[in-house]
PDB file of N, CA and C in Angstrom:
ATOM      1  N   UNK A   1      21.103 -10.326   1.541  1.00  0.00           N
ATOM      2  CA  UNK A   1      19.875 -10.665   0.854  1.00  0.00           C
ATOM      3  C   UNK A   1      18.821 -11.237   1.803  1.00  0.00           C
ATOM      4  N   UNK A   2      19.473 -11.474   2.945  1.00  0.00           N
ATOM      5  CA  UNK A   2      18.214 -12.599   4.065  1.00  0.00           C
ATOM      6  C   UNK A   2      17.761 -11.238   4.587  1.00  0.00           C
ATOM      7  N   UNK A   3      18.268 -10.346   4.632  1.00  0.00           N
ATOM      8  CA  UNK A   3      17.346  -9.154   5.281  1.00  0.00           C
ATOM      9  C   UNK A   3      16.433  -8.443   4.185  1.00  0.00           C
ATOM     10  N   UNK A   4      16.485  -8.738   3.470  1.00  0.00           N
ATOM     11  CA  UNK A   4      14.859  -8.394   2.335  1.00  0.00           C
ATOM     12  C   UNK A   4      14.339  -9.190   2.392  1.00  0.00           C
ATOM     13  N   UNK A   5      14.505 -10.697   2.533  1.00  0.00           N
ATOM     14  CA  UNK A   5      13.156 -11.476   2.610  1.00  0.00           C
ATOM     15  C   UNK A   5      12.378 -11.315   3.957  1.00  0.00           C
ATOM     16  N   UNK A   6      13.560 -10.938   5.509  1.00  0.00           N
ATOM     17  CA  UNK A   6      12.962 -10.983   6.393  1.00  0.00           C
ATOM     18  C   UNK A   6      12.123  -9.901   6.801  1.00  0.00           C
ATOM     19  N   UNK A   7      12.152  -8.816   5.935  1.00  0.00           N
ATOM     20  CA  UNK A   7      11.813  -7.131   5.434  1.00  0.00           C
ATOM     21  C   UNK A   7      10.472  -7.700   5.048  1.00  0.00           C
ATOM     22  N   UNK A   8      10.704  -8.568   3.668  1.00  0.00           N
ATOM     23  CA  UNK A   8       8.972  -8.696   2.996  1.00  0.00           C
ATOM     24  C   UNK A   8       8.032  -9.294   3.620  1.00  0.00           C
ATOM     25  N   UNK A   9       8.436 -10.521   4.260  1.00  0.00           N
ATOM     26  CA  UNK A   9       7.650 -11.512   5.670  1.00  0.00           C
ATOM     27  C   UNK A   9       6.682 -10.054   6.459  1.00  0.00           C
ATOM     28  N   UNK A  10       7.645  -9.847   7.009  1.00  0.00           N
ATOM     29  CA  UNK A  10       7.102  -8.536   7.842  1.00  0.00           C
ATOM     30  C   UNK A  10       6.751  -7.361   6.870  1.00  0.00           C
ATOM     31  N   UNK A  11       6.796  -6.789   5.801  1.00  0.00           N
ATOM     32  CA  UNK A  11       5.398  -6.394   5.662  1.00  0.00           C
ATOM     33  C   UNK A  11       4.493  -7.186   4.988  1.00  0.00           C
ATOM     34  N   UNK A  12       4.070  -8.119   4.817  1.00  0.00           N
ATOM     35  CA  UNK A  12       3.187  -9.165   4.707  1.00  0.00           C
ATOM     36  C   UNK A  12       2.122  -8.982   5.955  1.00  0.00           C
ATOM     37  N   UNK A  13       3.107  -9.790   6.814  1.00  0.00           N
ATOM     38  CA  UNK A  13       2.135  -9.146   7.985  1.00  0.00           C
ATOM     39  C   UNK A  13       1.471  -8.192   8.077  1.00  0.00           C
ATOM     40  N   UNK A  14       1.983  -7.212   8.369  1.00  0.00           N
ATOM     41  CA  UNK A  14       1.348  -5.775   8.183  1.00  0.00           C
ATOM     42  C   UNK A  14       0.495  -5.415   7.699  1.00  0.00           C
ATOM     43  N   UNK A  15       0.369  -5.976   6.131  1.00  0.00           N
ATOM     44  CA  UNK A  15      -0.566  -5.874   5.277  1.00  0.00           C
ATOM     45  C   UNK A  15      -1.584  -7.148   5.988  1.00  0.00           C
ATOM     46  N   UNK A  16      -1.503  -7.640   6.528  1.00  0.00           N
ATOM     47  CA  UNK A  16      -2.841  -8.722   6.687  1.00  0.00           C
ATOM     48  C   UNK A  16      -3.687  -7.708   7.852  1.00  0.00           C
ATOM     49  N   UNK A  17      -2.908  -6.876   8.986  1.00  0.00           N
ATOM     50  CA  UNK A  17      -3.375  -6.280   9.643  1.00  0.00           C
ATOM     51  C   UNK A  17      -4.030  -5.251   9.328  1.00  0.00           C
ATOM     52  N   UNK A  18      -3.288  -5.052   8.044  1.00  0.00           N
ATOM     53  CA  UNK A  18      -4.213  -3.711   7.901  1.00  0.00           C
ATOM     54  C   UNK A  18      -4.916  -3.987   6.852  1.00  0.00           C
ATOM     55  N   UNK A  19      -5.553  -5.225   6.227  1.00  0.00           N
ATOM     56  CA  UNK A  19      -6.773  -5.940   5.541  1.00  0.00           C
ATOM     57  C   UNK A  19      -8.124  -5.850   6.341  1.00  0.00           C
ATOM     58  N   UNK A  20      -7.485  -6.529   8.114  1.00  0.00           N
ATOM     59  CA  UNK A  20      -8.387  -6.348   8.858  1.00  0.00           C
ATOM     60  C   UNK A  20      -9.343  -5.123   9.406  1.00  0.00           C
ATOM     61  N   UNK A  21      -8.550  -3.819   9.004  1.00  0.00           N
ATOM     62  CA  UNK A  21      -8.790  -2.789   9.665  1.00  0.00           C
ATOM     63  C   UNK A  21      -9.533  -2.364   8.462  1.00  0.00           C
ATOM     64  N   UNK A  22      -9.460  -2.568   6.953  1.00  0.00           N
ATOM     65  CA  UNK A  22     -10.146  -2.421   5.912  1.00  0.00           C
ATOM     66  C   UNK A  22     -11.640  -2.860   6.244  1.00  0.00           C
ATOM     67  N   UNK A  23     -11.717  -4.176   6.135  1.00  0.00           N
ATOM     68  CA  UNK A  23     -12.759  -5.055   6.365  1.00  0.00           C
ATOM     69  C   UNK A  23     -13.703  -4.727   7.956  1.00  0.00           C
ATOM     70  N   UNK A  24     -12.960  -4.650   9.015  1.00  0.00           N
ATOM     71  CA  UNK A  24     -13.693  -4.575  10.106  1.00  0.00           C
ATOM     72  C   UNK A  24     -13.919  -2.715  10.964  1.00  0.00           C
ATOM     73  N   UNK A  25     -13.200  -1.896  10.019  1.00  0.00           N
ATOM     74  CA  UNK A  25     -12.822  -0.309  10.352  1.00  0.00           C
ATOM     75  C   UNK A  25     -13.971   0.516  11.096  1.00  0.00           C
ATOM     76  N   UNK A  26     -13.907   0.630  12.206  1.00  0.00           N
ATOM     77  CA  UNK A  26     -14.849   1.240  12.791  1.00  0.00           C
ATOM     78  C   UNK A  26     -15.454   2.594  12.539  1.00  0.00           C
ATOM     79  N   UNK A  27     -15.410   2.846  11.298  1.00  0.00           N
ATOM     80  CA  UNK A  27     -15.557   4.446  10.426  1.00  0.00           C
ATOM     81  C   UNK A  27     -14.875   4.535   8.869  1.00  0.00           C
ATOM     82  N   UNK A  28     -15.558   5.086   8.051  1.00  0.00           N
ATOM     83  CA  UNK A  28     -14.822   5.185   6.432  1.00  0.00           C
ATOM     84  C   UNK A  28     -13.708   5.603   6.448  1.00  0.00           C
ATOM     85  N   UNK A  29     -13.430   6.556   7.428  1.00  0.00           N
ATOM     86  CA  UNK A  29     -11.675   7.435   7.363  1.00  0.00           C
ATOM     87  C   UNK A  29     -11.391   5.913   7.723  1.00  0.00           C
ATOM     88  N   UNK A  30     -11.321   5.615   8.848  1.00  0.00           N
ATOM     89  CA  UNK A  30      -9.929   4.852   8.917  1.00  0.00           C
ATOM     90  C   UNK A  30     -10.183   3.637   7.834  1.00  0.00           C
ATOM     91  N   UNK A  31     -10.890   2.955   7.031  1.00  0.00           N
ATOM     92  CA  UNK A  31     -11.215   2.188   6.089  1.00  0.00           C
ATOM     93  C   UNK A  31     -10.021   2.913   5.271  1.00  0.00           C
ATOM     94  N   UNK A  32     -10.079   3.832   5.164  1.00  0.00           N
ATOM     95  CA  UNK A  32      -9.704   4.476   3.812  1.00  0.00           C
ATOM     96  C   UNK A  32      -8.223   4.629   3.992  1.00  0.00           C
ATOM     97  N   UNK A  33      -8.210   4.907   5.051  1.00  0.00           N
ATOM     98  CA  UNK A  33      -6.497   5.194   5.860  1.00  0.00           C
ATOM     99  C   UNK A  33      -5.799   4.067   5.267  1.00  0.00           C
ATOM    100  N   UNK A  34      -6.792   2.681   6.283  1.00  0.00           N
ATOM    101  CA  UNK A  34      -5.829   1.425   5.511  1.00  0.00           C
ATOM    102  C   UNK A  34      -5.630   0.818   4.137  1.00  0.00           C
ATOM    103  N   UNK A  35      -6.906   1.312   3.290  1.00  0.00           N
ATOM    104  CA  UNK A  35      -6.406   0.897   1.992  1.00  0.00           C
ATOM    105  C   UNK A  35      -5.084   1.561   1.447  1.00  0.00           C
ATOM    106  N   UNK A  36      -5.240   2.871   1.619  1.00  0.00           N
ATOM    107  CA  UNK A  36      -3.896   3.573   1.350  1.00  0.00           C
ATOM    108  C   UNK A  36      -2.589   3.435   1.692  1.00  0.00           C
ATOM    109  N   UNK A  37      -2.872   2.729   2.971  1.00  0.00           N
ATOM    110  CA  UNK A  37      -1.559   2.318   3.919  1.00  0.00           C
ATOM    111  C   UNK A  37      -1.253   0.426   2.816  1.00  0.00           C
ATOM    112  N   UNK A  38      -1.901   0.017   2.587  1.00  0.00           N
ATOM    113  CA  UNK A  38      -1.899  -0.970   1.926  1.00  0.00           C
ATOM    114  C   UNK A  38      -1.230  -0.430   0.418  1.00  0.00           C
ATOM    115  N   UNK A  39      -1.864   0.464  -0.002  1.00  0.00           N
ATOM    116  CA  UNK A  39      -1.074   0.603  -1.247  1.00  0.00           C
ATOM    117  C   UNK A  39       0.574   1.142  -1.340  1.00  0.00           C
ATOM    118  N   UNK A  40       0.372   1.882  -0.079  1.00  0.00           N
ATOM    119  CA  UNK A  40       2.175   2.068   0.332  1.00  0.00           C
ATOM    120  C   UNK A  40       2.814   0.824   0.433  1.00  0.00           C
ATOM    121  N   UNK A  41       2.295   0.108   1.630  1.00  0.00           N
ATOM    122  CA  UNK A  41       2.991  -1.449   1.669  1.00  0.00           C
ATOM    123  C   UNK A  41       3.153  -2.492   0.355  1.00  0.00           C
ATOM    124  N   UNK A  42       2.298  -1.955  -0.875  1.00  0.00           N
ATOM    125  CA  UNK A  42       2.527  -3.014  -1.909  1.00  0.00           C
ATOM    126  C   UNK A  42       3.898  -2.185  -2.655  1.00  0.00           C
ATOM    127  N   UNK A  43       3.991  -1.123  -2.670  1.00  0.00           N
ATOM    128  CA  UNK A  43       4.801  -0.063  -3.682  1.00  0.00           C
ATOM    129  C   UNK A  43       6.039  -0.385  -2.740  1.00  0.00           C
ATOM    130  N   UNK A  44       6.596  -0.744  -1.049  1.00  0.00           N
ATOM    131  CA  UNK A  44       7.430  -1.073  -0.353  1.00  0.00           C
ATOM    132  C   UNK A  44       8.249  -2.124  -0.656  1.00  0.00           C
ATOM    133  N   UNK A  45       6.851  -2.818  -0.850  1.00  0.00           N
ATOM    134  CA  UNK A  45       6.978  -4.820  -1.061  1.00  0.00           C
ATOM    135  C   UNK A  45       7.811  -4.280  -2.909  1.00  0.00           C
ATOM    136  N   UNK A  46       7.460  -4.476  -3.453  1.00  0.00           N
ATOM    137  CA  UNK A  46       7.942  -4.238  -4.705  1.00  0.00           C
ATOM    138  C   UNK A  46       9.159  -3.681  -4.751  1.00  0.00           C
ATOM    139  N   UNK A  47       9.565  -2.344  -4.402  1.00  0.00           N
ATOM    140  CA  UNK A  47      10.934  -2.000  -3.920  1.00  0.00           C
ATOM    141  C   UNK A  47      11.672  -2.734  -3.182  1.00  0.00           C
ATOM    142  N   UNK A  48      11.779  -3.501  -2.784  1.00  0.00           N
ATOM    143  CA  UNK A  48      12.262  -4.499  -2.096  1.00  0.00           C
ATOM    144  C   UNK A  48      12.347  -5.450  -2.972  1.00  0.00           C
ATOM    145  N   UNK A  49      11.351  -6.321  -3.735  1.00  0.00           N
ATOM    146  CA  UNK A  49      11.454  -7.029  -4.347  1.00  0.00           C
ATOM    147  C   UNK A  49      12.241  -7.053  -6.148  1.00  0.00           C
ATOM    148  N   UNK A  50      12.255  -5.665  -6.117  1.00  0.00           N
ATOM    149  CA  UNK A  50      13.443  -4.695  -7.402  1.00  0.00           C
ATOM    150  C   UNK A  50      14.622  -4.821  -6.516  1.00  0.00           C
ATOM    151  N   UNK A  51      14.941  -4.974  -5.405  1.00  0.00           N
ATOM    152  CA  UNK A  51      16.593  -5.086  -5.079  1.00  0.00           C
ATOM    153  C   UNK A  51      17.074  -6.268  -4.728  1.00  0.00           C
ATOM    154  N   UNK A  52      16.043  -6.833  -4.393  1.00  0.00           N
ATOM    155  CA  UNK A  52      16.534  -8.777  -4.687  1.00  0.00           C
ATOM    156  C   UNK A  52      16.075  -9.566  -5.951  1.00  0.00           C
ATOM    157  N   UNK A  53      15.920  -9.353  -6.851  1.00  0.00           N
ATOM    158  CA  UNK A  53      16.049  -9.737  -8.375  1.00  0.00           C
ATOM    159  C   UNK A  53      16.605  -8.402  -9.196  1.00  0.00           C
ATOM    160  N   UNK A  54      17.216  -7.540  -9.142  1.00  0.00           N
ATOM    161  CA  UNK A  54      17.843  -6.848  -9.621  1.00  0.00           C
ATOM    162  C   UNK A  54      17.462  -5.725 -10.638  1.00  0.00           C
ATOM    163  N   UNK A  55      15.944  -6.195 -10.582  1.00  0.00           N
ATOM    164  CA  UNK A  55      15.276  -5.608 -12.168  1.00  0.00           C
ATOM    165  C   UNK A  55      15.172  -4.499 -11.676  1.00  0.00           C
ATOM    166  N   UNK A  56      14.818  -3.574 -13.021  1.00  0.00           N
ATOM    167  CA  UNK A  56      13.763  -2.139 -12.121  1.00  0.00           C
ATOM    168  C   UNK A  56      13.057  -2.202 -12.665  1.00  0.00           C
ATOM    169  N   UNK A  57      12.130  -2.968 -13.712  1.00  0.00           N
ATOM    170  CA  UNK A  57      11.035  -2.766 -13.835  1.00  0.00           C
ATOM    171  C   UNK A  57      10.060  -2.788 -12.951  1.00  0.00           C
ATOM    172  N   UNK A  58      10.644  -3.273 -11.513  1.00  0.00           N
ATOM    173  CA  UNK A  58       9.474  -3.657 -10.534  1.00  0.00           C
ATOM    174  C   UNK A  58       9.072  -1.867  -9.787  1.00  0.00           C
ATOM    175  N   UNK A  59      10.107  -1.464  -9.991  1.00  0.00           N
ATOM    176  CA  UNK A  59      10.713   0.279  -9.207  1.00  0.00           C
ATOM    177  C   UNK A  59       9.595   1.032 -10.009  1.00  0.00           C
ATOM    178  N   UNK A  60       9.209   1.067 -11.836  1.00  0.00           N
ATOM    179  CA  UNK A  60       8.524   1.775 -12.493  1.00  0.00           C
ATOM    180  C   UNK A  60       6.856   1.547 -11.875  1.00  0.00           C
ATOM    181  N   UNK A  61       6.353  -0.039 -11.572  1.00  0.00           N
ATOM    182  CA  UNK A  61       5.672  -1.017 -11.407  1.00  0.00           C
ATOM    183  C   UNK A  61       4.830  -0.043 -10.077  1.00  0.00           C
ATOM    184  N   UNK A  62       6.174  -0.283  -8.547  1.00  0.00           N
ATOM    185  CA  UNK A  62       5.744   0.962  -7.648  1.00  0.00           C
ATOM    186  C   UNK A  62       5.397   1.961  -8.304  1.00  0.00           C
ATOM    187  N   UNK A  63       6.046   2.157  -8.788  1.00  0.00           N
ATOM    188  CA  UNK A  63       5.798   3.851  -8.635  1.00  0.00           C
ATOM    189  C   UNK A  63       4.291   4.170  -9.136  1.00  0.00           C
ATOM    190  N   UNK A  64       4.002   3.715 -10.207  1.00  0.00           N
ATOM    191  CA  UNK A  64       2.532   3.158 -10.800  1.00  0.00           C
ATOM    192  C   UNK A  64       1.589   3.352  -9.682  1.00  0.00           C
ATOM    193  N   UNK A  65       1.773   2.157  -9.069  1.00  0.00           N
ATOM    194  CA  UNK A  65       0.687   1.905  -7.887  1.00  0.00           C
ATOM    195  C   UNK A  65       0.768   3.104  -6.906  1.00  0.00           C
ATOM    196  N   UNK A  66       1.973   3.617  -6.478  1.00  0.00           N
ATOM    197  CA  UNK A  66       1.894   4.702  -5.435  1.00  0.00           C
ATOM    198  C   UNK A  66       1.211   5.824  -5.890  1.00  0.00           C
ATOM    199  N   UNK A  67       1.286   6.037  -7.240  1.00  0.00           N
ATOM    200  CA  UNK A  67       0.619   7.363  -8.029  1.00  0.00           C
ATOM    201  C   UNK A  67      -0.704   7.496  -7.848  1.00  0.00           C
ATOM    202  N   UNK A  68      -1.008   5.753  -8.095  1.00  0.00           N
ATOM    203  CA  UNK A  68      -2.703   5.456  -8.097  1.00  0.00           C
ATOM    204  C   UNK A  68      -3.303   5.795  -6.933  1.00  0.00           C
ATOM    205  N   UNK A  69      -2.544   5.160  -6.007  1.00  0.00           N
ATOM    206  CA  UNK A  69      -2.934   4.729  -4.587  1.00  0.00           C
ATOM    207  C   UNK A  69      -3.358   6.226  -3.793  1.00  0.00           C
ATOM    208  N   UNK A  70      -2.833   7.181  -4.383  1.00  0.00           N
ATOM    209  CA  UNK A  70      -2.599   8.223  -4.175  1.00  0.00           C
ATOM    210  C   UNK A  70      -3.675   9.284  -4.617  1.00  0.00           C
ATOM    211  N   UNK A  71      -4.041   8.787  -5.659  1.00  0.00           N
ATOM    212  CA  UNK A  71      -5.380   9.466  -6.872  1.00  0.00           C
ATOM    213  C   UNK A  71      -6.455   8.915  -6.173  1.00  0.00           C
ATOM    214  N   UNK A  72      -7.113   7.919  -5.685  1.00  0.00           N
ATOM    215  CA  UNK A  72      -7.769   6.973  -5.096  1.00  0.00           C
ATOM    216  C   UNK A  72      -8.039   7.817  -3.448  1.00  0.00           C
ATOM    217  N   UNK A  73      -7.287   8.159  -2.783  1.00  0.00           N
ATOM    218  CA  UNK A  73      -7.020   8.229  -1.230  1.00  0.00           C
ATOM    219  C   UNK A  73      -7.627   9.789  -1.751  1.00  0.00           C
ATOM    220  N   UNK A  74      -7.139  10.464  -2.453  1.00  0.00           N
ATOM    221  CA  UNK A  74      -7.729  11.953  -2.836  1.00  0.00           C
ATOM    222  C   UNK A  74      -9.042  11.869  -3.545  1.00  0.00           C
ATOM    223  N   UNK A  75      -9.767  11.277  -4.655  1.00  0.00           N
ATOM    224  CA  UNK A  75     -11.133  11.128  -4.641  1.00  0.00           C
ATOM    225  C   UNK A  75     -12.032  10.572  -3.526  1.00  0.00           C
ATOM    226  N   UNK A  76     -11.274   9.569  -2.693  1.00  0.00           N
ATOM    227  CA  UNK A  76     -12.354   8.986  -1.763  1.00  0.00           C
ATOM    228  C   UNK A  76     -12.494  10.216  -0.633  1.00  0.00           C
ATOM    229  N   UNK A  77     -10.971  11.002  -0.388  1.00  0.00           N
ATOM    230  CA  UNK A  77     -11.801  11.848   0.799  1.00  0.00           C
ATOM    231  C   UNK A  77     -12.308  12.983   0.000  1.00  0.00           C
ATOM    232  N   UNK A  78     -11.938  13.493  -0.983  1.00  0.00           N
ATOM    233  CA  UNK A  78     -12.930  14.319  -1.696  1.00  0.00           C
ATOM    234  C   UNK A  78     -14.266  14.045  -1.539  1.00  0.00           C
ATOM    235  N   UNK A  79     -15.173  12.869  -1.892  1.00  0.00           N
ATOM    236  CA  UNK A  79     -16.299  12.300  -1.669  1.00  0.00           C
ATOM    237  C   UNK A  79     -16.931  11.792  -0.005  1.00  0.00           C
ATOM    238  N   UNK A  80     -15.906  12.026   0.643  1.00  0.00           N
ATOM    239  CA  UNK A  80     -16.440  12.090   1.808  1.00  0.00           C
ATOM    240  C   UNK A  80     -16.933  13.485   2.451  1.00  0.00           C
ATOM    241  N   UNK A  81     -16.004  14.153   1.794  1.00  0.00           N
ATOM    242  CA  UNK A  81     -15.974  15.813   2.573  1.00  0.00           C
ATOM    243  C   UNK A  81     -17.386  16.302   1.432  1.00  0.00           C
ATOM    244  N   UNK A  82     -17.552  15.545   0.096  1.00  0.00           N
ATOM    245  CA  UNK A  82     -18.932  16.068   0.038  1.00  0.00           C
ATOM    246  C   UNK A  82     -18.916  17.322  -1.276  1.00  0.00           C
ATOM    247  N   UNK A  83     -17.831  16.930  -2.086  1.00  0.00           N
ATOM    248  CA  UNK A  83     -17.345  18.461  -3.024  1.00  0.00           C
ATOM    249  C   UNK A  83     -17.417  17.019  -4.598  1.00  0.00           C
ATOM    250  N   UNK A  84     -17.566  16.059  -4.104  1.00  0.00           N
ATOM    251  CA  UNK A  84     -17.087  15.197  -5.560  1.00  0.00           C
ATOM    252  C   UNK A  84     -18.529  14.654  -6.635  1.00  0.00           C
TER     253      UNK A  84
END
């Protein structure tokens, strides 16, 4: 069980790094890269956090967000490329 918390710590991190790359992104692609990469890391964090409390409602919860995260990453580059 100490190796899922030391799993979530570290992507925590991750996710702060790639907040920064949101906020400071030297171009919209990669802005966009990291929100998406962020929504993977929350749907990660959650799977992880469904195998150390046992539930799965947290597993349905991901999956939710990855779907979104996913719908989101495909309208924004749709609207970049200029068709939306």
């Amino acid at each position: 069980m100490i190796e899922l918390i030391y799993a979530g710590v570290f992507y925590i991190l991750l996710s702060i790094v790639l907040i920064y790359r949101v906020a400071k992104g030297p171009n919209v692609v990669d802005r966009a890269v990291a929100s998406d990469s962020i929504d993977i890391m929350t749907s990660v964090a959650l799977i992880l956090f469904s195998l150390y409390s046992g539930r799965g409602i947290y597993l349905d919860i991901a999956l939710i967000i990855a779907l979104l995260g996913f719908i989101g990453t495909v309208l924004i580059s749709r609207y970049l490329e200029g068709r939306l």
